[in-house]
N, C-alpha and C. Protein backbone atom coordinates (compact mmCIF):
# COMPACT_ATOMS: atom_id res chain seq x y z
N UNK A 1 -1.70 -16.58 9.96
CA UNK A 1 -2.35 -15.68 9.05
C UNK A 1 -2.05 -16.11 7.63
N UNK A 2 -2.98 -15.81 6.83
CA UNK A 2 -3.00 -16.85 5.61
C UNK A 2 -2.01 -15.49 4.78
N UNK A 3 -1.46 -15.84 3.72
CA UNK A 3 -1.24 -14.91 2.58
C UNK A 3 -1.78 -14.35 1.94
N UNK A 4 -1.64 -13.07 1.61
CA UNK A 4 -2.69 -12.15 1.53
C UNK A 4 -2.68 -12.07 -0.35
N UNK A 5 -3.79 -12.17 -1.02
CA UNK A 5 -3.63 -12.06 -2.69
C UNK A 5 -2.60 -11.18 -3.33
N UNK A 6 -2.08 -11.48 -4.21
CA UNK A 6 -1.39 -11.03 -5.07
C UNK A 6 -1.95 -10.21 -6.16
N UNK A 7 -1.50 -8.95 -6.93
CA UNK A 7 -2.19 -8.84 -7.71
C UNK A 7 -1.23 -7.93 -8.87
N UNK A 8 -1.17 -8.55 -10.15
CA UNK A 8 -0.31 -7.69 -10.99
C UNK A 8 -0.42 -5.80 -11.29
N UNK A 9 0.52 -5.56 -11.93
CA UNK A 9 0.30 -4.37 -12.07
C UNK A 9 -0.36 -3.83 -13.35
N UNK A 10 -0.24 -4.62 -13.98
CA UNK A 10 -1.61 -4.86 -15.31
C UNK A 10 -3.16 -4.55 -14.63
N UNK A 11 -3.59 -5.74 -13.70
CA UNK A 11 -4.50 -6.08 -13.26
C UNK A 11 -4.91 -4.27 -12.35
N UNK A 12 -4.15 -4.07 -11.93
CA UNK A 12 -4.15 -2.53 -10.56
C UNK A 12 -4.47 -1.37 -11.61
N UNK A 13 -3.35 -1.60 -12.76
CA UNK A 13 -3.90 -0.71 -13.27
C UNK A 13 -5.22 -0.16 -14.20
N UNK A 14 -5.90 -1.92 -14.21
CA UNK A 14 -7.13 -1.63 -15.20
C UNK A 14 -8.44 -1.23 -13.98
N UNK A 15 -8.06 -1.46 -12.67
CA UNK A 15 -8.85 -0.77 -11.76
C UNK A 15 -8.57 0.20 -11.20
N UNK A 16 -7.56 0.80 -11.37
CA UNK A 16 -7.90 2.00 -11.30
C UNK A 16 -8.15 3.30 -12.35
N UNK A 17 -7.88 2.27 -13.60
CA UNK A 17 -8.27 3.28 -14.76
C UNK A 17 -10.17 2.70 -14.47
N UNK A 18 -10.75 1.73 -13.84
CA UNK A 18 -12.03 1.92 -14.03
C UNK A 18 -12.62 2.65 -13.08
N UNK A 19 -11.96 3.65 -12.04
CA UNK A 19 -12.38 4.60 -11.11
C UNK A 19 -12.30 4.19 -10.13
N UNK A 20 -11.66 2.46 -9.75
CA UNK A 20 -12.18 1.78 -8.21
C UNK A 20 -11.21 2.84 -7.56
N UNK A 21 -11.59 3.01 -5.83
CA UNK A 21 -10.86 4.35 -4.80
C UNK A 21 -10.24 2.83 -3.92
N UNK A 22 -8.85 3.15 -4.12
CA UNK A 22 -7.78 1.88 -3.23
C UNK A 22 -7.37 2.88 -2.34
N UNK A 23 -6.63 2.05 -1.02
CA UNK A 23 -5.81 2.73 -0.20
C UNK A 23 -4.37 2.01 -0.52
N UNK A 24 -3.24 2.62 -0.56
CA UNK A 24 -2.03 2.00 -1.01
C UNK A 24 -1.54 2.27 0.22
N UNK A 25 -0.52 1.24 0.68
CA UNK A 25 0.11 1.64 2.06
C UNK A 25 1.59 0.76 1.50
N UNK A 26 2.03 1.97 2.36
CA UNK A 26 3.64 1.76 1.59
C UNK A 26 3.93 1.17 2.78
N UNK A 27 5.03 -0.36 2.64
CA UNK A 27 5.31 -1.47 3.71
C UNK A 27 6.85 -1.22 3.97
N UNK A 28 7.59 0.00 3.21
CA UNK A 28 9.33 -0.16 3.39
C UNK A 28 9.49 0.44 4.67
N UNK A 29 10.82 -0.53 5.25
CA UNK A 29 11.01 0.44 6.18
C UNK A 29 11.86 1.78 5.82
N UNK A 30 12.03 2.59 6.80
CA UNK A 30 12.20 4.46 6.31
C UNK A 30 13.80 4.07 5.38
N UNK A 31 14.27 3.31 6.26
CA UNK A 31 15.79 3.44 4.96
C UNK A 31 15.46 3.35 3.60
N UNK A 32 14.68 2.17 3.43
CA UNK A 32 14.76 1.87 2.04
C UNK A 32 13.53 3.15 1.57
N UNK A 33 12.89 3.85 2.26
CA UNK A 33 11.62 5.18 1.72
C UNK A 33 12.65 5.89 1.55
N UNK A 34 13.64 6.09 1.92
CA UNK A 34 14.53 7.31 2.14
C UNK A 34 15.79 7.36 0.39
N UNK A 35 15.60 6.26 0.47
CA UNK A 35 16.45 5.69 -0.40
C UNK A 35 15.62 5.85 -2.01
N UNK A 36 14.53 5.50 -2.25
CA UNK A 36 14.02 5.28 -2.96
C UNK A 36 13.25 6.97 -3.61
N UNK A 37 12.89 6.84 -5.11
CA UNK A 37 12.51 7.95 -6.02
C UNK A 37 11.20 7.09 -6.04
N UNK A 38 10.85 6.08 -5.98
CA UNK A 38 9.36 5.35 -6.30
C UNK A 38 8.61 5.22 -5.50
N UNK A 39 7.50 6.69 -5.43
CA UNK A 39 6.41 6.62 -4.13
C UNK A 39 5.06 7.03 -4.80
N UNK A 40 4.56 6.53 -4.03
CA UNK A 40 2.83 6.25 -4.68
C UNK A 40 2.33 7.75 -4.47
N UNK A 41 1.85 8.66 -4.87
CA UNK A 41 0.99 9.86 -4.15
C UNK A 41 -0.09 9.36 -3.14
N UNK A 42 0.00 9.98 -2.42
CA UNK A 42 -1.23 9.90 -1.10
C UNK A 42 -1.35 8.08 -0.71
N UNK A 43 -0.43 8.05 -0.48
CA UNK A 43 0.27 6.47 0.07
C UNK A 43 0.18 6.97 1.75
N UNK A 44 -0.45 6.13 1.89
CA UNK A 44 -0.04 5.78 3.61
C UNK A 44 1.16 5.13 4.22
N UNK A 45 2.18 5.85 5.03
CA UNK A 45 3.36 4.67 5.05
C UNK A 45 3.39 4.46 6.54
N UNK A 46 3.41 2.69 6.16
CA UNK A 46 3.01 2.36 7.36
C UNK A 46 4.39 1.26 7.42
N UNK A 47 5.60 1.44 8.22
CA UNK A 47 6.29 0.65 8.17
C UNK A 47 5.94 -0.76 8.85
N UNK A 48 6.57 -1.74 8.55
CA UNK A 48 5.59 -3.00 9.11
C UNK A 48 6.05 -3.05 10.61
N UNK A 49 6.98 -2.33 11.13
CA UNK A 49 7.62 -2.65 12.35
C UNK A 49 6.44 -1.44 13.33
N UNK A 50 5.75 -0.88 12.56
CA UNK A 50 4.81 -0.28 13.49
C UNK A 50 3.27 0.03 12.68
N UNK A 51 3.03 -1.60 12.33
CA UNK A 51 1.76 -2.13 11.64
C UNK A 51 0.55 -1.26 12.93
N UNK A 52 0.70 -2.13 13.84
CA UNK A 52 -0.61 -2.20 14.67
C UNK A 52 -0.59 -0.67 15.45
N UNK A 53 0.36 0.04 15.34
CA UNK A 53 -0.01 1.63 16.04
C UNK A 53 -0.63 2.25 14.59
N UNK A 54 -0.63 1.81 13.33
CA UNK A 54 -0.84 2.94 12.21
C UNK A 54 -2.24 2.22 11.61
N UNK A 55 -2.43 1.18 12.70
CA UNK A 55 -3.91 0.54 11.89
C UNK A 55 -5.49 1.10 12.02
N UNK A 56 -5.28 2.02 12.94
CA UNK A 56 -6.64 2.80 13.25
C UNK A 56 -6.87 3.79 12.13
N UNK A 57 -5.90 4.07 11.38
CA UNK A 57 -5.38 5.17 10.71
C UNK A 57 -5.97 4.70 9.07
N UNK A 58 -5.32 3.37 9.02
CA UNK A 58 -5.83 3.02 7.37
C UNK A 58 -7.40 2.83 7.32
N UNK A 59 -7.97 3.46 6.32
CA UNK A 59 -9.15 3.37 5.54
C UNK A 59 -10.16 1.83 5.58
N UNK A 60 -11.25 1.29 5.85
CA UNK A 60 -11.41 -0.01 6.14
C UNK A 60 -12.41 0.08 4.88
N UNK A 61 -13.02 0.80 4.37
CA UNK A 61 -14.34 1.09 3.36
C UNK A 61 -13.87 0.83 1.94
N UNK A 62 -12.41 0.63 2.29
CA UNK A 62 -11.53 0.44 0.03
C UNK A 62 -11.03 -0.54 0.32
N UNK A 63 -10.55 -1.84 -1.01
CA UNK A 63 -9.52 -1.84 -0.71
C UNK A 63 -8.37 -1.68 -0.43
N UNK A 64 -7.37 -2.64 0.33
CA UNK A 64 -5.79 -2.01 0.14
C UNK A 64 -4.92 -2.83 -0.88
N UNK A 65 -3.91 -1.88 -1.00
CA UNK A 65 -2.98 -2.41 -1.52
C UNK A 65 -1.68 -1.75 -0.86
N UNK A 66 -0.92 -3.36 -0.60
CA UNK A 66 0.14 -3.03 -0.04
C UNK A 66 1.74 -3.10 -1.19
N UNK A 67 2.53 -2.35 -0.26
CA UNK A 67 3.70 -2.64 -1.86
C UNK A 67 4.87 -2.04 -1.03
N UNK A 68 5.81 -3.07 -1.45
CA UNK A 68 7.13 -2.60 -1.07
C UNK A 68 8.38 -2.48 -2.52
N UNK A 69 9.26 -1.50 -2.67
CA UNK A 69 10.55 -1.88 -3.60
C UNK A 69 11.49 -2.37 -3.10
C-alpha cells in the first residue's frame, strides 16, 4: 500500500476555512487518547489496531484526514 499524502496544517486549515466537509479520524491508540487534551470535535476514533471493524463506519463521500499526537 502506497503512502498516503501528507498535508500541512496551514494547507487543512485554508480548507476548511473555505467550507470543504472532511472526516478526521483519530489513529491513537486509547492510551495515548486517554492521555492526551488534543481532540478534534466530531473525530471518528478509529484505533489502527481495529482499522477494518470501524471501516464501514467512516464516511466515503469527504475526504479524510487522518492524525495522530
Amino acid at each position: 500500500m502506497p503512502d498516503a499524502p501528507r498535508i500541512t496544517v496551514q494547507l487543512l486549515r485554508k480548507r476548511m476555512e473555505a467550507g470543504e466537509e472532511l472526516v478526521f479520524l483519530d489513529v491513537r491508540n486509547p492510551e495515548a487518547w486517554a492521555e492526551s487534551e488534543a481532540i478534534v470535535p466530531n473525530a471518528i476514533r478509529v484505533p489502527l489496531g481495529s482499522f477494518e471493524q470501524k471501516l464501514r463506519h467512516i464516511p466515503k463521500e469527504r475526504n479524510i484526514v487522518t492524525y495522530c499526537t
